[in-house]
PDB file of N, CA and C in Angstrom:
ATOM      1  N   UNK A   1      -1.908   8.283   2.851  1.00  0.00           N
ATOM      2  CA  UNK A   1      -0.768   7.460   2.496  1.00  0.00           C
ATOM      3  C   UNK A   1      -0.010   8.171   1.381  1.00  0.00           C
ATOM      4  N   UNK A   2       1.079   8.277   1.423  1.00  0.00           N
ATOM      5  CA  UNK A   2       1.877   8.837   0.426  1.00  0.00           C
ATOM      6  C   UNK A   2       1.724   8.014  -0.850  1.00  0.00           C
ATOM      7  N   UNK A   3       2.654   8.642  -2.018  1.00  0.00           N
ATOM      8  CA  UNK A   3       2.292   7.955  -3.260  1.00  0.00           C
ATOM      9  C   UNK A   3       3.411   7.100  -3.352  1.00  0.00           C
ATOM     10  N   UNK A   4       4.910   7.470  -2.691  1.00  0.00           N
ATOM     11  CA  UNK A   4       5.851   6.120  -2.177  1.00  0.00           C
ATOM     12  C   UNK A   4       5.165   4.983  -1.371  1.00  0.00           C
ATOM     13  N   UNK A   5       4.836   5.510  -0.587  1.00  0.00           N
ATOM     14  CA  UNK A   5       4.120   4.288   0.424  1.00  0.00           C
ATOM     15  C   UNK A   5       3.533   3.625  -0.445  1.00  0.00           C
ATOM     16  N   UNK A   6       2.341   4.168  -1.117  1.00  0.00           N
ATOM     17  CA  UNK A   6       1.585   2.884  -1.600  1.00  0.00           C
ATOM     18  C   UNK A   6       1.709   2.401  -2.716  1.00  0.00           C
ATOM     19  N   UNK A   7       2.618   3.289  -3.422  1.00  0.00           N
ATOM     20  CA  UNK A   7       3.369   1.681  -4.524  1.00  0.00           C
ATOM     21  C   UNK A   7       4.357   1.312  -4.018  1.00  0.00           C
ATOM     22  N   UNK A   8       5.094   1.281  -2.904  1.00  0.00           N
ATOM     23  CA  UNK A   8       5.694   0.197  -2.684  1.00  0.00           C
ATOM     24  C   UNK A   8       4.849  -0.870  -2.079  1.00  0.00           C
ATOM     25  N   UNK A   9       3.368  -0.214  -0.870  1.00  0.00           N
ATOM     26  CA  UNK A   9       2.705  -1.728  -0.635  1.00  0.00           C
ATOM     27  C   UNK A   9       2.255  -2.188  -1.465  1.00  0.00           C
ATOM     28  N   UNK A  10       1.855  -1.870  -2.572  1.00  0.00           N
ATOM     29  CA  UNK A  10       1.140  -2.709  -3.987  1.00  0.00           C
ATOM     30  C   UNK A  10       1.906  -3.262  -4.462  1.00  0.00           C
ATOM     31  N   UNK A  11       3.224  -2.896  -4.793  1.00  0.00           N
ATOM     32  CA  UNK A  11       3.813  -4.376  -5.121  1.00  0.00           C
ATOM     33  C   UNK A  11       4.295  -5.329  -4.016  1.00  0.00           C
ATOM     34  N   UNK A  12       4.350  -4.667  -3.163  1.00  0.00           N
ATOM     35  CA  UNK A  12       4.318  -6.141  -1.692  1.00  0.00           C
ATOM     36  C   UNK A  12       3.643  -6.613  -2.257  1.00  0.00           C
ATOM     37  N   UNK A  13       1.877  -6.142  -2.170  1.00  0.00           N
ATOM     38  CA  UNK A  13       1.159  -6.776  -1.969  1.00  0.00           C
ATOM     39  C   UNK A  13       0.462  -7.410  -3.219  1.00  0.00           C
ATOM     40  N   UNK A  14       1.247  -7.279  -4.665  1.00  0.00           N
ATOM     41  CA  UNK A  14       0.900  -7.823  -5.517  1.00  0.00           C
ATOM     42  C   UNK A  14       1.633  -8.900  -5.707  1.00  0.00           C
ATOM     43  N   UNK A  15       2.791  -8.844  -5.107  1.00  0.00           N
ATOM     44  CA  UNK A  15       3.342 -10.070  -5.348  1.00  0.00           C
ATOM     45  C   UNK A  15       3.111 -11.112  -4.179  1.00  0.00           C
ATOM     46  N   UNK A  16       2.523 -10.782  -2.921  1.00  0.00           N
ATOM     47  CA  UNK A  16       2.095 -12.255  -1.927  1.00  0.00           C
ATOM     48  C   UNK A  16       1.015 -12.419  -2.440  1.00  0.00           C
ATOM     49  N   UNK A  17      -0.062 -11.790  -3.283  1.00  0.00           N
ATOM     50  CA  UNK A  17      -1.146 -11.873  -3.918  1.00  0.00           C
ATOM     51  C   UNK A  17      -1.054 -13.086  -4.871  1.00  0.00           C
ATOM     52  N   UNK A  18       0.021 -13.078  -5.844  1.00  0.00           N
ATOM     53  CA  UNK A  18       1.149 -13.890  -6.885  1.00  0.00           C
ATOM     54  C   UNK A  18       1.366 -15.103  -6.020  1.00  0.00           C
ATOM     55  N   UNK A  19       1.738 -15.320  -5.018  1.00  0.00           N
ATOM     56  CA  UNK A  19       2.022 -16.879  -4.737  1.00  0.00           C
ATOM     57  C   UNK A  19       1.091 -16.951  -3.670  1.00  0.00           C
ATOM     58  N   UNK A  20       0.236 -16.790  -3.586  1.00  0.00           N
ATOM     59  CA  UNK A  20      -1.307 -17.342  -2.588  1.00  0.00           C
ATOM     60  C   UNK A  20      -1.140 -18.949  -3.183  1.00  0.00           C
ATOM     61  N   UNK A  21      -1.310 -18.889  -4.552  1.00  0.00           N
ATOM     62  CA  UNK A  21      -2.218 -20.396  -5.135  1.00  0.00           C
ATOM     63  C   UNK A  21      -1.102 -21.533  -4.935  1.00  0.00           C
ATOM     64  N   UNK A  22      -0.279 -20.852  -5.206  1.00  0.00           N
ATOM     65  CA  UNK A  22       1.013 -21.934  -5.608  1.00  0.00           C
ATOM     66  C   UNK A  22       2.032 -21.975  -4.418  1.00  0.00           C
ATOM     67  N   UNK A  23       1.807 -20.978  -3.577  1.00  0.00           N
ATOM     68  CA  UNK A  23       2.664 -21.096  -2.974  1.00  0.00           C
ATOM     69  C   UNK A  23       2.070 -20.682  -1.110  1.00  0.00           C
ATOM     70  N   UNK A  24       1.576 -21.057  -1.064  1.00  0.00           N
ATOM     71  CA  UNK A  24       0.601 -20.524   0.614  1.00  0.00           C
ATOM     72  C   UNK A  24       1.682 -19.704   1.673  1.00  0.00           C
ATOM     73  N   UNK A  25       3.003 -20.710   1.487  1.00  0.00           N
ATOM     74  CA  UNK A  25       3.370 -20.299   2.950  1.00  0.00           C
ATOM     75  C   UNK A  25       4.506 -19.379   2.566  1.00  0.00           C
ATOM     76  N   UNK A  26       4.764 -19.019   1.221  1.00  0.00           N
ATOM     77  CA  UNK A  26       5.675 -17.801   0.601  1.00  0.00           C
ATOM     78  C   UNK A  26       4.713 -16.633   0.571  1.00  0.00           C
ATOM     79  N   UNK A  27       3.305 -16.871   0.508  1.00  0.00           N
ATOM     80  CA  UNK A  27       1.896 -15.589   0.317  1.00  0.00           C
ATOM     81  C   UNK A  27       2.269 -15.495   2.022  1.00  0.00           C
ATOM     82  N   UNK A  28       2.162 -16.085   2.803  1.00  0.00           N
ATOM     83  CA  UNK A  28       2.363 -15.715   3.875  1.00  0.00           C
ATOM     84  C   UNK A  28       3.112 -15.153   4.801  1.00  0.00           C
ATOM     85  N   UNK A  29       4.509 -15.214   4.362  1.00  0.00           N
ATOM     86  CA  UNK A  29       5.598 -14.738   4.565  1.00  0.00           C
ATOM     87  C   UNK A  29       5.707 -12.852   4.054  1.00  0.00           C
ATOM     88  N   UNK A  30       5.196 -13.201   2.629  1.00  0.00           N
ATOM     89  CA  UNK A  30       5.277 -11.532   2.303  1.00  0.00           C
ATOM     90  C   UNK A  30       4.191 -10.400   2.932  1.00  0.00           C
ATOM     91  N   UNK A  31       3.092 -11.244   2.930  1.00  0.00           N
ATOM     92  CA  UNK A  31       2.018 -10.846   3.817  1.00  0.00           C
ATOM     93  C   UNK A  31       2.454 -10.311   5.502  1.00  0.00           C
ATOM     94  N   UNK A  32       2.985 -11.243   5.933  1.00  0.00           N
ATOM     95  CA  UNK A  32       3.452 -10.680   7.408  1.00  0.00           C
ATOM     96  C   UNK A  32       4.853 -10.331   7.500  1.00  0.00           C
ATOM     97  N   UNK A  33       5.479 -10.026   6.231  1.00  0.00           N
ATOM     98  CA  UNK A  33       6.560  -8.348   6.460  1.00  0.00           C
ATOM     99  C   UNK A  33       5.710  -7.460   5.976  1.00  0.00           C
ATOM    100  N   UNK A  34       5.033  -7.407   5.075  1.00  0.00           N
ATOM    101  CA  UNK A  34       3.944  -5.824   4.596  1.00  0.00           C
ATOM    102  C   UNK A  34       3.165  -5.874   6.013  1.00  0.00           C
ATOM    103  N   UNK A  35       2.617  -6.549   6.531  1.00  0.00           N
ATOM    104  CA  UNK A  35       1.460  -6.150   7.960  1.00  0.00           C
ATOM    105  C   UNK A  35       2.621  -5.473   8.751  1.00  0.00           C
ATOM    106  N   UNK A  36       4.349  -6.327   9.142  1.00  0.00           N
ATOM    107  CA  UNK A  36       4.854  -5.732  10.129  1.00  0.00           C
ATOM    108  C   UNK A  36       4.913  -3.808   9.525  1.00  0.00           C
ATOM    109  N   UNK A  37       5.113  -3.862   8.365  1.00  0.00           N
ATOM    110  CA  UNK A  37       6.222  -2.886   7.842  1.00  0.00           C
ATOM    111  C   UNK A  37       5.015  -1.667   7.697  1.00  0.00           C
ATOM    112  N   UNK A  38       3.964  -2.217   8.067  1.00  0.00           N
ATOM    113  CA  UNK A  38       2.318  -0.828   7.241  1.00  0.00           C
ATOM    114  C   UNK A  38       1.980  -0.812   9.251  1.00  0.00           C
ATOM    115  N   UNK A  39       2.385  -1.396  10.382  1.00  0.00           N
ATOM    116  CA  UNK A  39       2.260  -1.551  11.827  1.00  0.00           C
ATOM    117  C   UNK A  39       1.860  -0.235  11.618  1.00  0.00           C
ATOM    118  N   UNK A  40       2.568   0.388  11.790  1.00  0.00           N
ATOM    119  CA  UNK A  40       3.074   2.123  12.967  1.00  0.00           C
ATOM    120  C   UNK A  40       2.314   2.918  12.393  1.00  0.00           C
ATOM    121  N   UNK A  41       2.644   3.338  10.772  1.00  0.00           N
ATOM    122  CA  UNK A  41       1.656   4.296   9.839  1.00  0.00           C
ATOM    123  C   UNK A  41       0.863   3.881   9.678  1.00  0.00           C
ATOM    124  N   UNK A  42       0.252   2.270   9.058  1.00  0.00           N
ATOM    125  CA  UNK A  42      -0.718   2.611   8.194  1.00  0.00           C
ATOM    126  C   UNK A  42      -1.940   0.830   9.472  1.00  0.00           C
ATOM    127  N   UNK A  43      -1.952   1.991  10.526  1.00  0.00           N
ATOM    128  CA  UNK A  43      -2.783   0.482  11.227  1.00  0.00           C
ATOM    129  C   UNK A  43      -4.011  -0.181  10.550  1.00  0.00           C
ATOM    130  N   UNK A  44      -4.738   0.515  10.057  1.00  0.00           N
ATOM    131  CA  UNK A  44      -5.824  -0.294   9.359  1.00  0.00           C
ATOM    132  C   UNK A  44      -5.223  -1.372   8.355  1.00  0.00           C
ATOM    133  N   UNK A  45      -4.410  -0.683   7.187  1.00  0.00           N
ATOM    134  CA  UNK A  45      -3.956  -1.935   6.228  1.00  0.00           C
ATOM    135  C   UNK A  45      -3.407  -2.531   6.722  1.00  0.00           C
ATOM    136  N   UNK A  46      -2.422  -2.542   8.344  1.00  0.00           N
ATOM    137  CA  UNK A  46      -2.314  -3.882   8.524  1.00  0.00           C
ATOM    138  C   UNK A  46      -2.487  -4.984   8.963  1.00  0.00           C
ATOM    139  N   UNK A  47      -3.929  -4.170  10.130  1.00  0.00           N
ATOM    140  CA  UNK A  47      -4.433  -5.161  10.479  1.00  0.00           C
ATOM    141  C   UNK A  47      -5.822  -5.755   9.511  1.00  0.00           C
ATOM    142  N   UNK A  48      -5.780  -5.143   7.893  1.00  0.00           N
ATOM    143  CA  UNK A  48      -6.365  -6.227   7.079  1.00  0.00           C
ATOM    144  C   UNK A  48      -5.440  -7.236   6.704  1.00  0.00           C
ATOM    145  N   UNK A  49      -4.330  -7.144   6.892  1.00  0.00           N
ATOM    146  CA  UNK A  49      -3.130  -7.954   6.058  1.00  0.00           C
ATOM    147  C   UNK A  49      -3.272  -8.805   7.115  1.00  0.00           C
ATOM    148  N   UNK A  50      -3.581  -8.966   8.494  1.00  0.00           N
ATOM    149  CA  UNK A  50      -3.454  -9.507   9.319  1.00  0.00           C
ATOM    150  C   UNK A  50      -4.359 -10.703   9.406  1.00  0.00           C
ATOM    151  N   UNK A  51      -5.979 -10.071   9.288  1.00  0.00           N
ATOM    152  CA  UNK A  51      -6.881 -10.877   9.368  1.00  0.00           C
ATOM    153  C   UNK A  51      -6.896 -11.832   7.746  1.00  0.00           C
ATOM    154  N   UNK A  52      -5.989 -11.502   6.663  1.00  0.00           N
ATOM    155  CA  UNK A  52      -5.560 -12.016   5.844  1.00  0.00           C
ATOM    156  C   UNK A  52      -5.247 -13.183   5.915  1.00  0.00           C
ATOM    157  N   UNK A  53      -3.846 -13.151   6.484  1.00  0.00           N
ATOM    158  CA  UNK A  53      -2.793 -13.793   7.058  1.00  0.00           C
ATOM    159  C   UNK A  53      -3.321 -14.843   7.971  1.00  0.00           C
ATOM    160  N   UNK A  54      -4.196 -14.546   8.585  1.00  0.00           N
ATOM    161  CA  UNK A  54      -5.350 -15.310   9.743  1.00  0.00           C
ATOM    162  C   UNK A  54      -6.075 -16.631   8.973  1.00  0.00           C
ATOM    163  N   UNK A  55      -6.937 -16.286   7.832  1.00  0.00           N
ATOM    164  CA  UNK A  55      -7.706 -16.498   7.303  1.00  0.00           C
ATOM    165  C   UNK A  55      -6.833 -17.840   6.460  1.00  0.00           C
ATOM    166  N   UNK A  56      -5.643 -17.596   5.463  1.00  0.00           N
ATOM    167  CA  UNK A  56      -5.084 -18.617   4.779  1.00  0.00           C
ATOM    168  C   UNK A  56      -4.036 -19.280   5.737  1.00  0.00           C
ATOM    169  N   UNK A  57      -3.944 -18.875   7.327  1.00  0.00           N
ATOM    170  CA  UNK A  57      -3.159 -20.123   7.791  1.00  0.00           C
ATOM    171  C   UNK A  57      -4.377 -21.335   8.539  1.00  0.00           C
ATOM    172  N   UNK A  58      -6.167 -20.756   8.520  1.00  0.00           N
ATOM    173  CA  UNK A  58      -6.917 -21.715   8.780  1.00  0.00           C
ATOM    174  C   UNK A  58      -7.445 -21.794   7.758  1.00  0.00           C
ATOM    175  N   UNK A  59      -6.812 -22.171   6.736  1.00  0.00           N
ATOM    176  CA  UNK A  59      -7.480 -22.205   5.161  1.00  0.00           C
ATOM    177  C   UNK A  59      -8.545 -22.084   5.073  1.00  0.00           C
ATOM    178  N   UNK A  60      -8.643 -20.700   5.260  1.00  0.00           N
ATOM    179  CA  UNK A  60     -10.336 -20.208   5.240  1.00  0.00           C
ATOM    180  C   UNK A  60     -10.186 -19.326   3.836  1.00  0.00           C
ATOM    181  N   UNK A  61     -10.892 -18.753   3.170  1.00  0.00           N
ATOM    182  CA  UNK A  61     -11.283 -17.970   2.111  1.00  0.00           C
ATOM    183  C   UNK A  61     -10.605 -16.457   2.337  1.00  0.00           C
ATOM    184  N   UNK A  62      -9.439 -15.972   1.769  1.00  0.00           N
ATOM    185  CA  UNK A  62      -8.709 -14.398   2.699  1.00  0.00           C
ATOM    186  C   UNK A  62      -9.519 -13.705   1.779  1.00  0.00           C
ATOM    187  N   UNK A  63     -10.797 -13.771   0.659  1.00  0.00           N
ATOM    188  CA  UNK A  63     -10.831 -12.525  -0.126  1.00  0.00           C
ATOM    189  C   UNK A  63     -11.261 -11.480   0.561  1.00  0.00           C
ATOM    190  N   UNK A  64     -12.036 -11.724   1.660  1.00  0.00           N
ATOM    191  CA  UNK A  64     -12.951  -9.974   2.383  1.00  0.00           C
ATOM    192  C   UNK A  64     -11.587  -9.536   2.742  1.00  0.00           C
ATOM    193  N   UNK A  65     -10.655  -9.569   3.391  1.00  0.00           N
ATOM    194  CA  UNK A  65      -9.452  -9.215   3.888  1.00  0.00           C
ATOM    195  C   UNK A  65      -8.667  -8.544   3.405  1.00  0.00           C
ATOM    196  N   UNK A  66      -8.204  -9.309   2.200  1.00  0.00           N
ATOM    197  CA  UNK A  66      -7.651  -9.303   0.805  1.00  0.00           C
ATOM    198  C   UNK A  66      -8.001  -7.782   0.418  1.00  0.00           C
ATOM    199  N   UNK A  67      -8.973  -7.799   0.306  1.00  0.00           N
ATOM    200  CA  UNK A  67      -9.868  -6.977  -0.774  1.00  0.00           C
ATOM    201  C   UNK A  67     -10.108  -5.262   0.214  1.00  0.00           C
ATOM    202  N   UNK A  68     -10.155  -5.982   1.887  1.00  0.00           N
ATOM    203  CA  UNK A  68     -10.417  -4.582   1.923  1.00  0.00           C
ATOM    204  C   UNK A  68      -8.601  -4.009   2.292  1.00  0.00           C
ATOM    205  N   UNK A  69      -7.550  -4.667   2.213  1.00  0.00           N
ATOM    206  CA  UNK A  69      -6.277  -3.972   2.162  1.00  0.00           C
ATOM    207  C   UNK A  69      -6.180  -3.613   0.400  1.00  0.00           C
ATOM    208  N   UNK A  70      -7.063  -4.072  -0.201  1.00  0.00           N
ATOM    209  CA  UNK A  70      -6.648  -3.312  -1.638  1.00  0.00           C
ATOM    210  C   UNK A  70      -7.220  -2.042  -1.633  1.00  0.00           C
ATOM    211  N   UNK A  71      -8.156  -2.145  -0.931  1.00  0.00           N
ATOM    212  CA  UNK A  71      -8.750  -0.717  -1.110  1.00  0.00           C
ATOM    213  C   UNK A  71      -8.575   0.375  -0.241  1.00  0.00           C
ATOM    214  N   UNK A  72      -7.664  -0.071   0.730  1.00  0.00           N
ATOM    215  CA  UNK A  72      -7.101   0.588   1.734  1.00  0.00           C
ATOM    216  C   UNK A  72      -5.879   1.187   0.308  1.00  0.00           C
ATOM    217  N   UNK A  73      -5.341   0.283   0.178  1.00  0.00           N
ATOM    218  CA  UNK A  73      -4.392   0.917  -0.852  1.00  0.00           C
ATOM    219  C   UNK A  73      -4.464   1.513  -2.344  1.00  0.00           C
ATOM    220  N   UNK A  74      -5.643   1.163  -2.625  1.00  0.00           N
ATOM    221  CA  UNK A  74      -6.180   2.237  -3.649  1.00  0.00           C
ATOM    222  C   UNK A  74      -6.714   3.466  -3.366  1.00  0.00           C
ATOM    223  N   UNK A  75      -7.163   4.074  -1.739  1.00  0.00           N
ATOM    224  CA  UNK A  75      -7.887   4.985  -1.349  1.00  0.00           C
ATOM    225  C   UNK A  75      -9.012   5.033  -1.184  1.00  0.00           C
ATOM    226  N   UNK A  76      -9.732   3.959  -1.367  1.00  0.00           N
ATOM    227  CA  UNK A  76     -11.293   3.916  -1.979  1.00  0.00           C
ATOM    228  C   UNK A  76     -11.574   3.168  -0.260  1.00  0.00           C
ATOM    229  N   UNK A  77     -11.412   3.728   1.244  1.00  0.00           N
ATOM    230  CA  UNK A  77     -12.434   3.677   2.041  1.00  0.00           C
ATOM    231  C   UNK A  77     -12.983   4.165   2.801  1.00  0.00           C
ATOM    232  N   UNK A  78     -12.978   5.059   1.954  1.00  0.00           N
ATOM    233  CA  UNK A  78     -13.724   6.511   2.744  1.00  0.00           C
ATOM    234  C   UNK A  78     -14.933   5.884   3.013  1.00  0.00           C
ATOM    235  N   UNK A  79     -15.851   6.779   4.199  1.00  0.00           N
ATOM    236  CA  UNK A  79     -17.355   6.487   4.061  1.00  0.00           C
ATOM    237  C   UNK A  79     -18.145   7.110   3.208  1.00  0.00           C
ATOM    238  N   UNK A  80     -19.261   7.159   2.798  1.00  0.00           N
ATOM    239  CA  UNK A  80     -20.009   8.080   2.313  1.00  0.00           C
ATOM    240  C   UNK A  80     -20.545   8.761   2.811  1.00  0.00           C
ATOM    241  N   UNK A  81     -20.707  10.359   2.438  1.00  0.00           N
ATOM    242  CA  UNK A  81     -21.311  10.878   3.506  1.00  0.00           C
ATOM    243  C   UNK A  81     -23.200  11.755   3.243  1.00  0.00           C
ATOM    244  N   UNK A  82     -23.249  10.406   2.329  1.00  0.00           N
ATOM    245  CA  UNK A  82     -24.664  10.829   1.840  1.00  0.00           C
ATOM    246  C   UNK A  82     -25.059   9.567   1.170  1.00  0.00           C
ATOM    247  N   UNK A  83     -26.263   9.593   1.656  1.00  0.00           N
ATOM    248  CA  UNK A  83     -27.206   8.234   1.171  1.00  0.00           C
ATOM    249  C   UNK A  83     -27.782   7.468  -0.611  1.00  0.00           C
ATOM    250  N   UNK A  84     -26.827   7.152  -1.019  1.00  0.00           N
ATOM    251  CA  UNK A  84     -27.306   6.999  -2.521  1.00  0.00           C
ATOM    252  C   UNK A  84     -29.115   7.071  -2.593  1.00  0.00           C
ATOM    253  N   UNK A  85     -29.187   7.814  -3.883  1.00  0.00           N
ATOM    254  CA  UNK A  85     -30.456   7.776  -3.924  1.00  0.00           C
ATOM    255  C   UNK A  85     -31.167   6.739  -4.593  1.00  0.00           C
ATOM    256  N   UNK A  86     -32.502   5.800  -3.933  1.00  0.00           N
ATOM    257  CA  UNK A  86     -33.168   5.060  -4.514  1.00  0.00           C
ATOM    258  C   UNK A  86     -33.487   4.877  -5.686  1.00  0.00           C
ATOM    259  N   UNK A  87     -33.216   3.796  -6.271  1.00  0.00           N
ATOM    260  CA  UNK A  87     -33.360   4.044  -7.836  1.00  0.00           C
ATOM    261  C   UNK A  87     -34.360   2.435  -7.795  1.00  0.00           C
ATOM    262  N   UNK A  88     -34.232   1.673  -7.627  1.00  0.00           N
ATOM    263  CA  UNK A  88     -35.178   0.513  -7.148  1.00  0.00           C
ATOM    264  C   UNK A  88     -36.624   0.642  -7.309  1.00  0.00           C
ATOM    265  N   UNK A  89     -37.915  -0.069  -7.650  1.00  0.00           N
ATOM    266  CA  UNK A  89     -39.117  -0.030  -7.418  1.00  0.00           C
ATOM    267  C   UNK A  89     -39.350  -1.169  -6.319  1.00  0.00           C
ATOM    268  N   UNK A  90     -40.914  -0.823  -5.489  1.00  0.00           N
ATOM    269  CA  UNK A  90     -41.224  -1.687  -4.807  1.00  0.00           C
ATOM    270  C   UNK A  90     -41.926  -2.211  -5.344  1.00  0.00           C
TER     271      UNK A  90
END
């Protein structure tokens, strides 16, 4: 993702983030122009914005959703490609 791209979706997406509580169906509105507008380039973030969008029109809980388009837009979802090492006792 470019570094235009994703501050402009962070503040999309900080501001439908901003009227979730107070405002459901304005969080929803900004939510599904950022899902249309991230479609073509960026399909994963938008189909988290989607299952988002899903989630607060059956007033269900959007944070897994939420959370993984933030980190779509922070960069942070890569896999790992090595097994953290055990640090735990049995």
């Amino acid at each position: 993702m470019t570094d235009q791209d994703r501050e402009q979706y962070m503040r999309d997406y900080t501001f439908a983030v901003q009227r979730l509580r107070a405002s459901p169906d304005d969080a929803i509105d900004a939510f599904t122009l950022l899902q249309v507008r991230t479609l073509k380039k960026y399909p994963n973030l938008s189909q988290a914005i989607a299952d988002a969008v899903t989630a607060i029109r059956a007033k269900k809980d959007p944070a897994a959703p939420l959370l993984r388009a933030r980190r779509i837009l922070d960069g942070s979802t890569g896999a790992l490609d090595t097994l953290p090492v055990w640090s735990g006792a049995w």
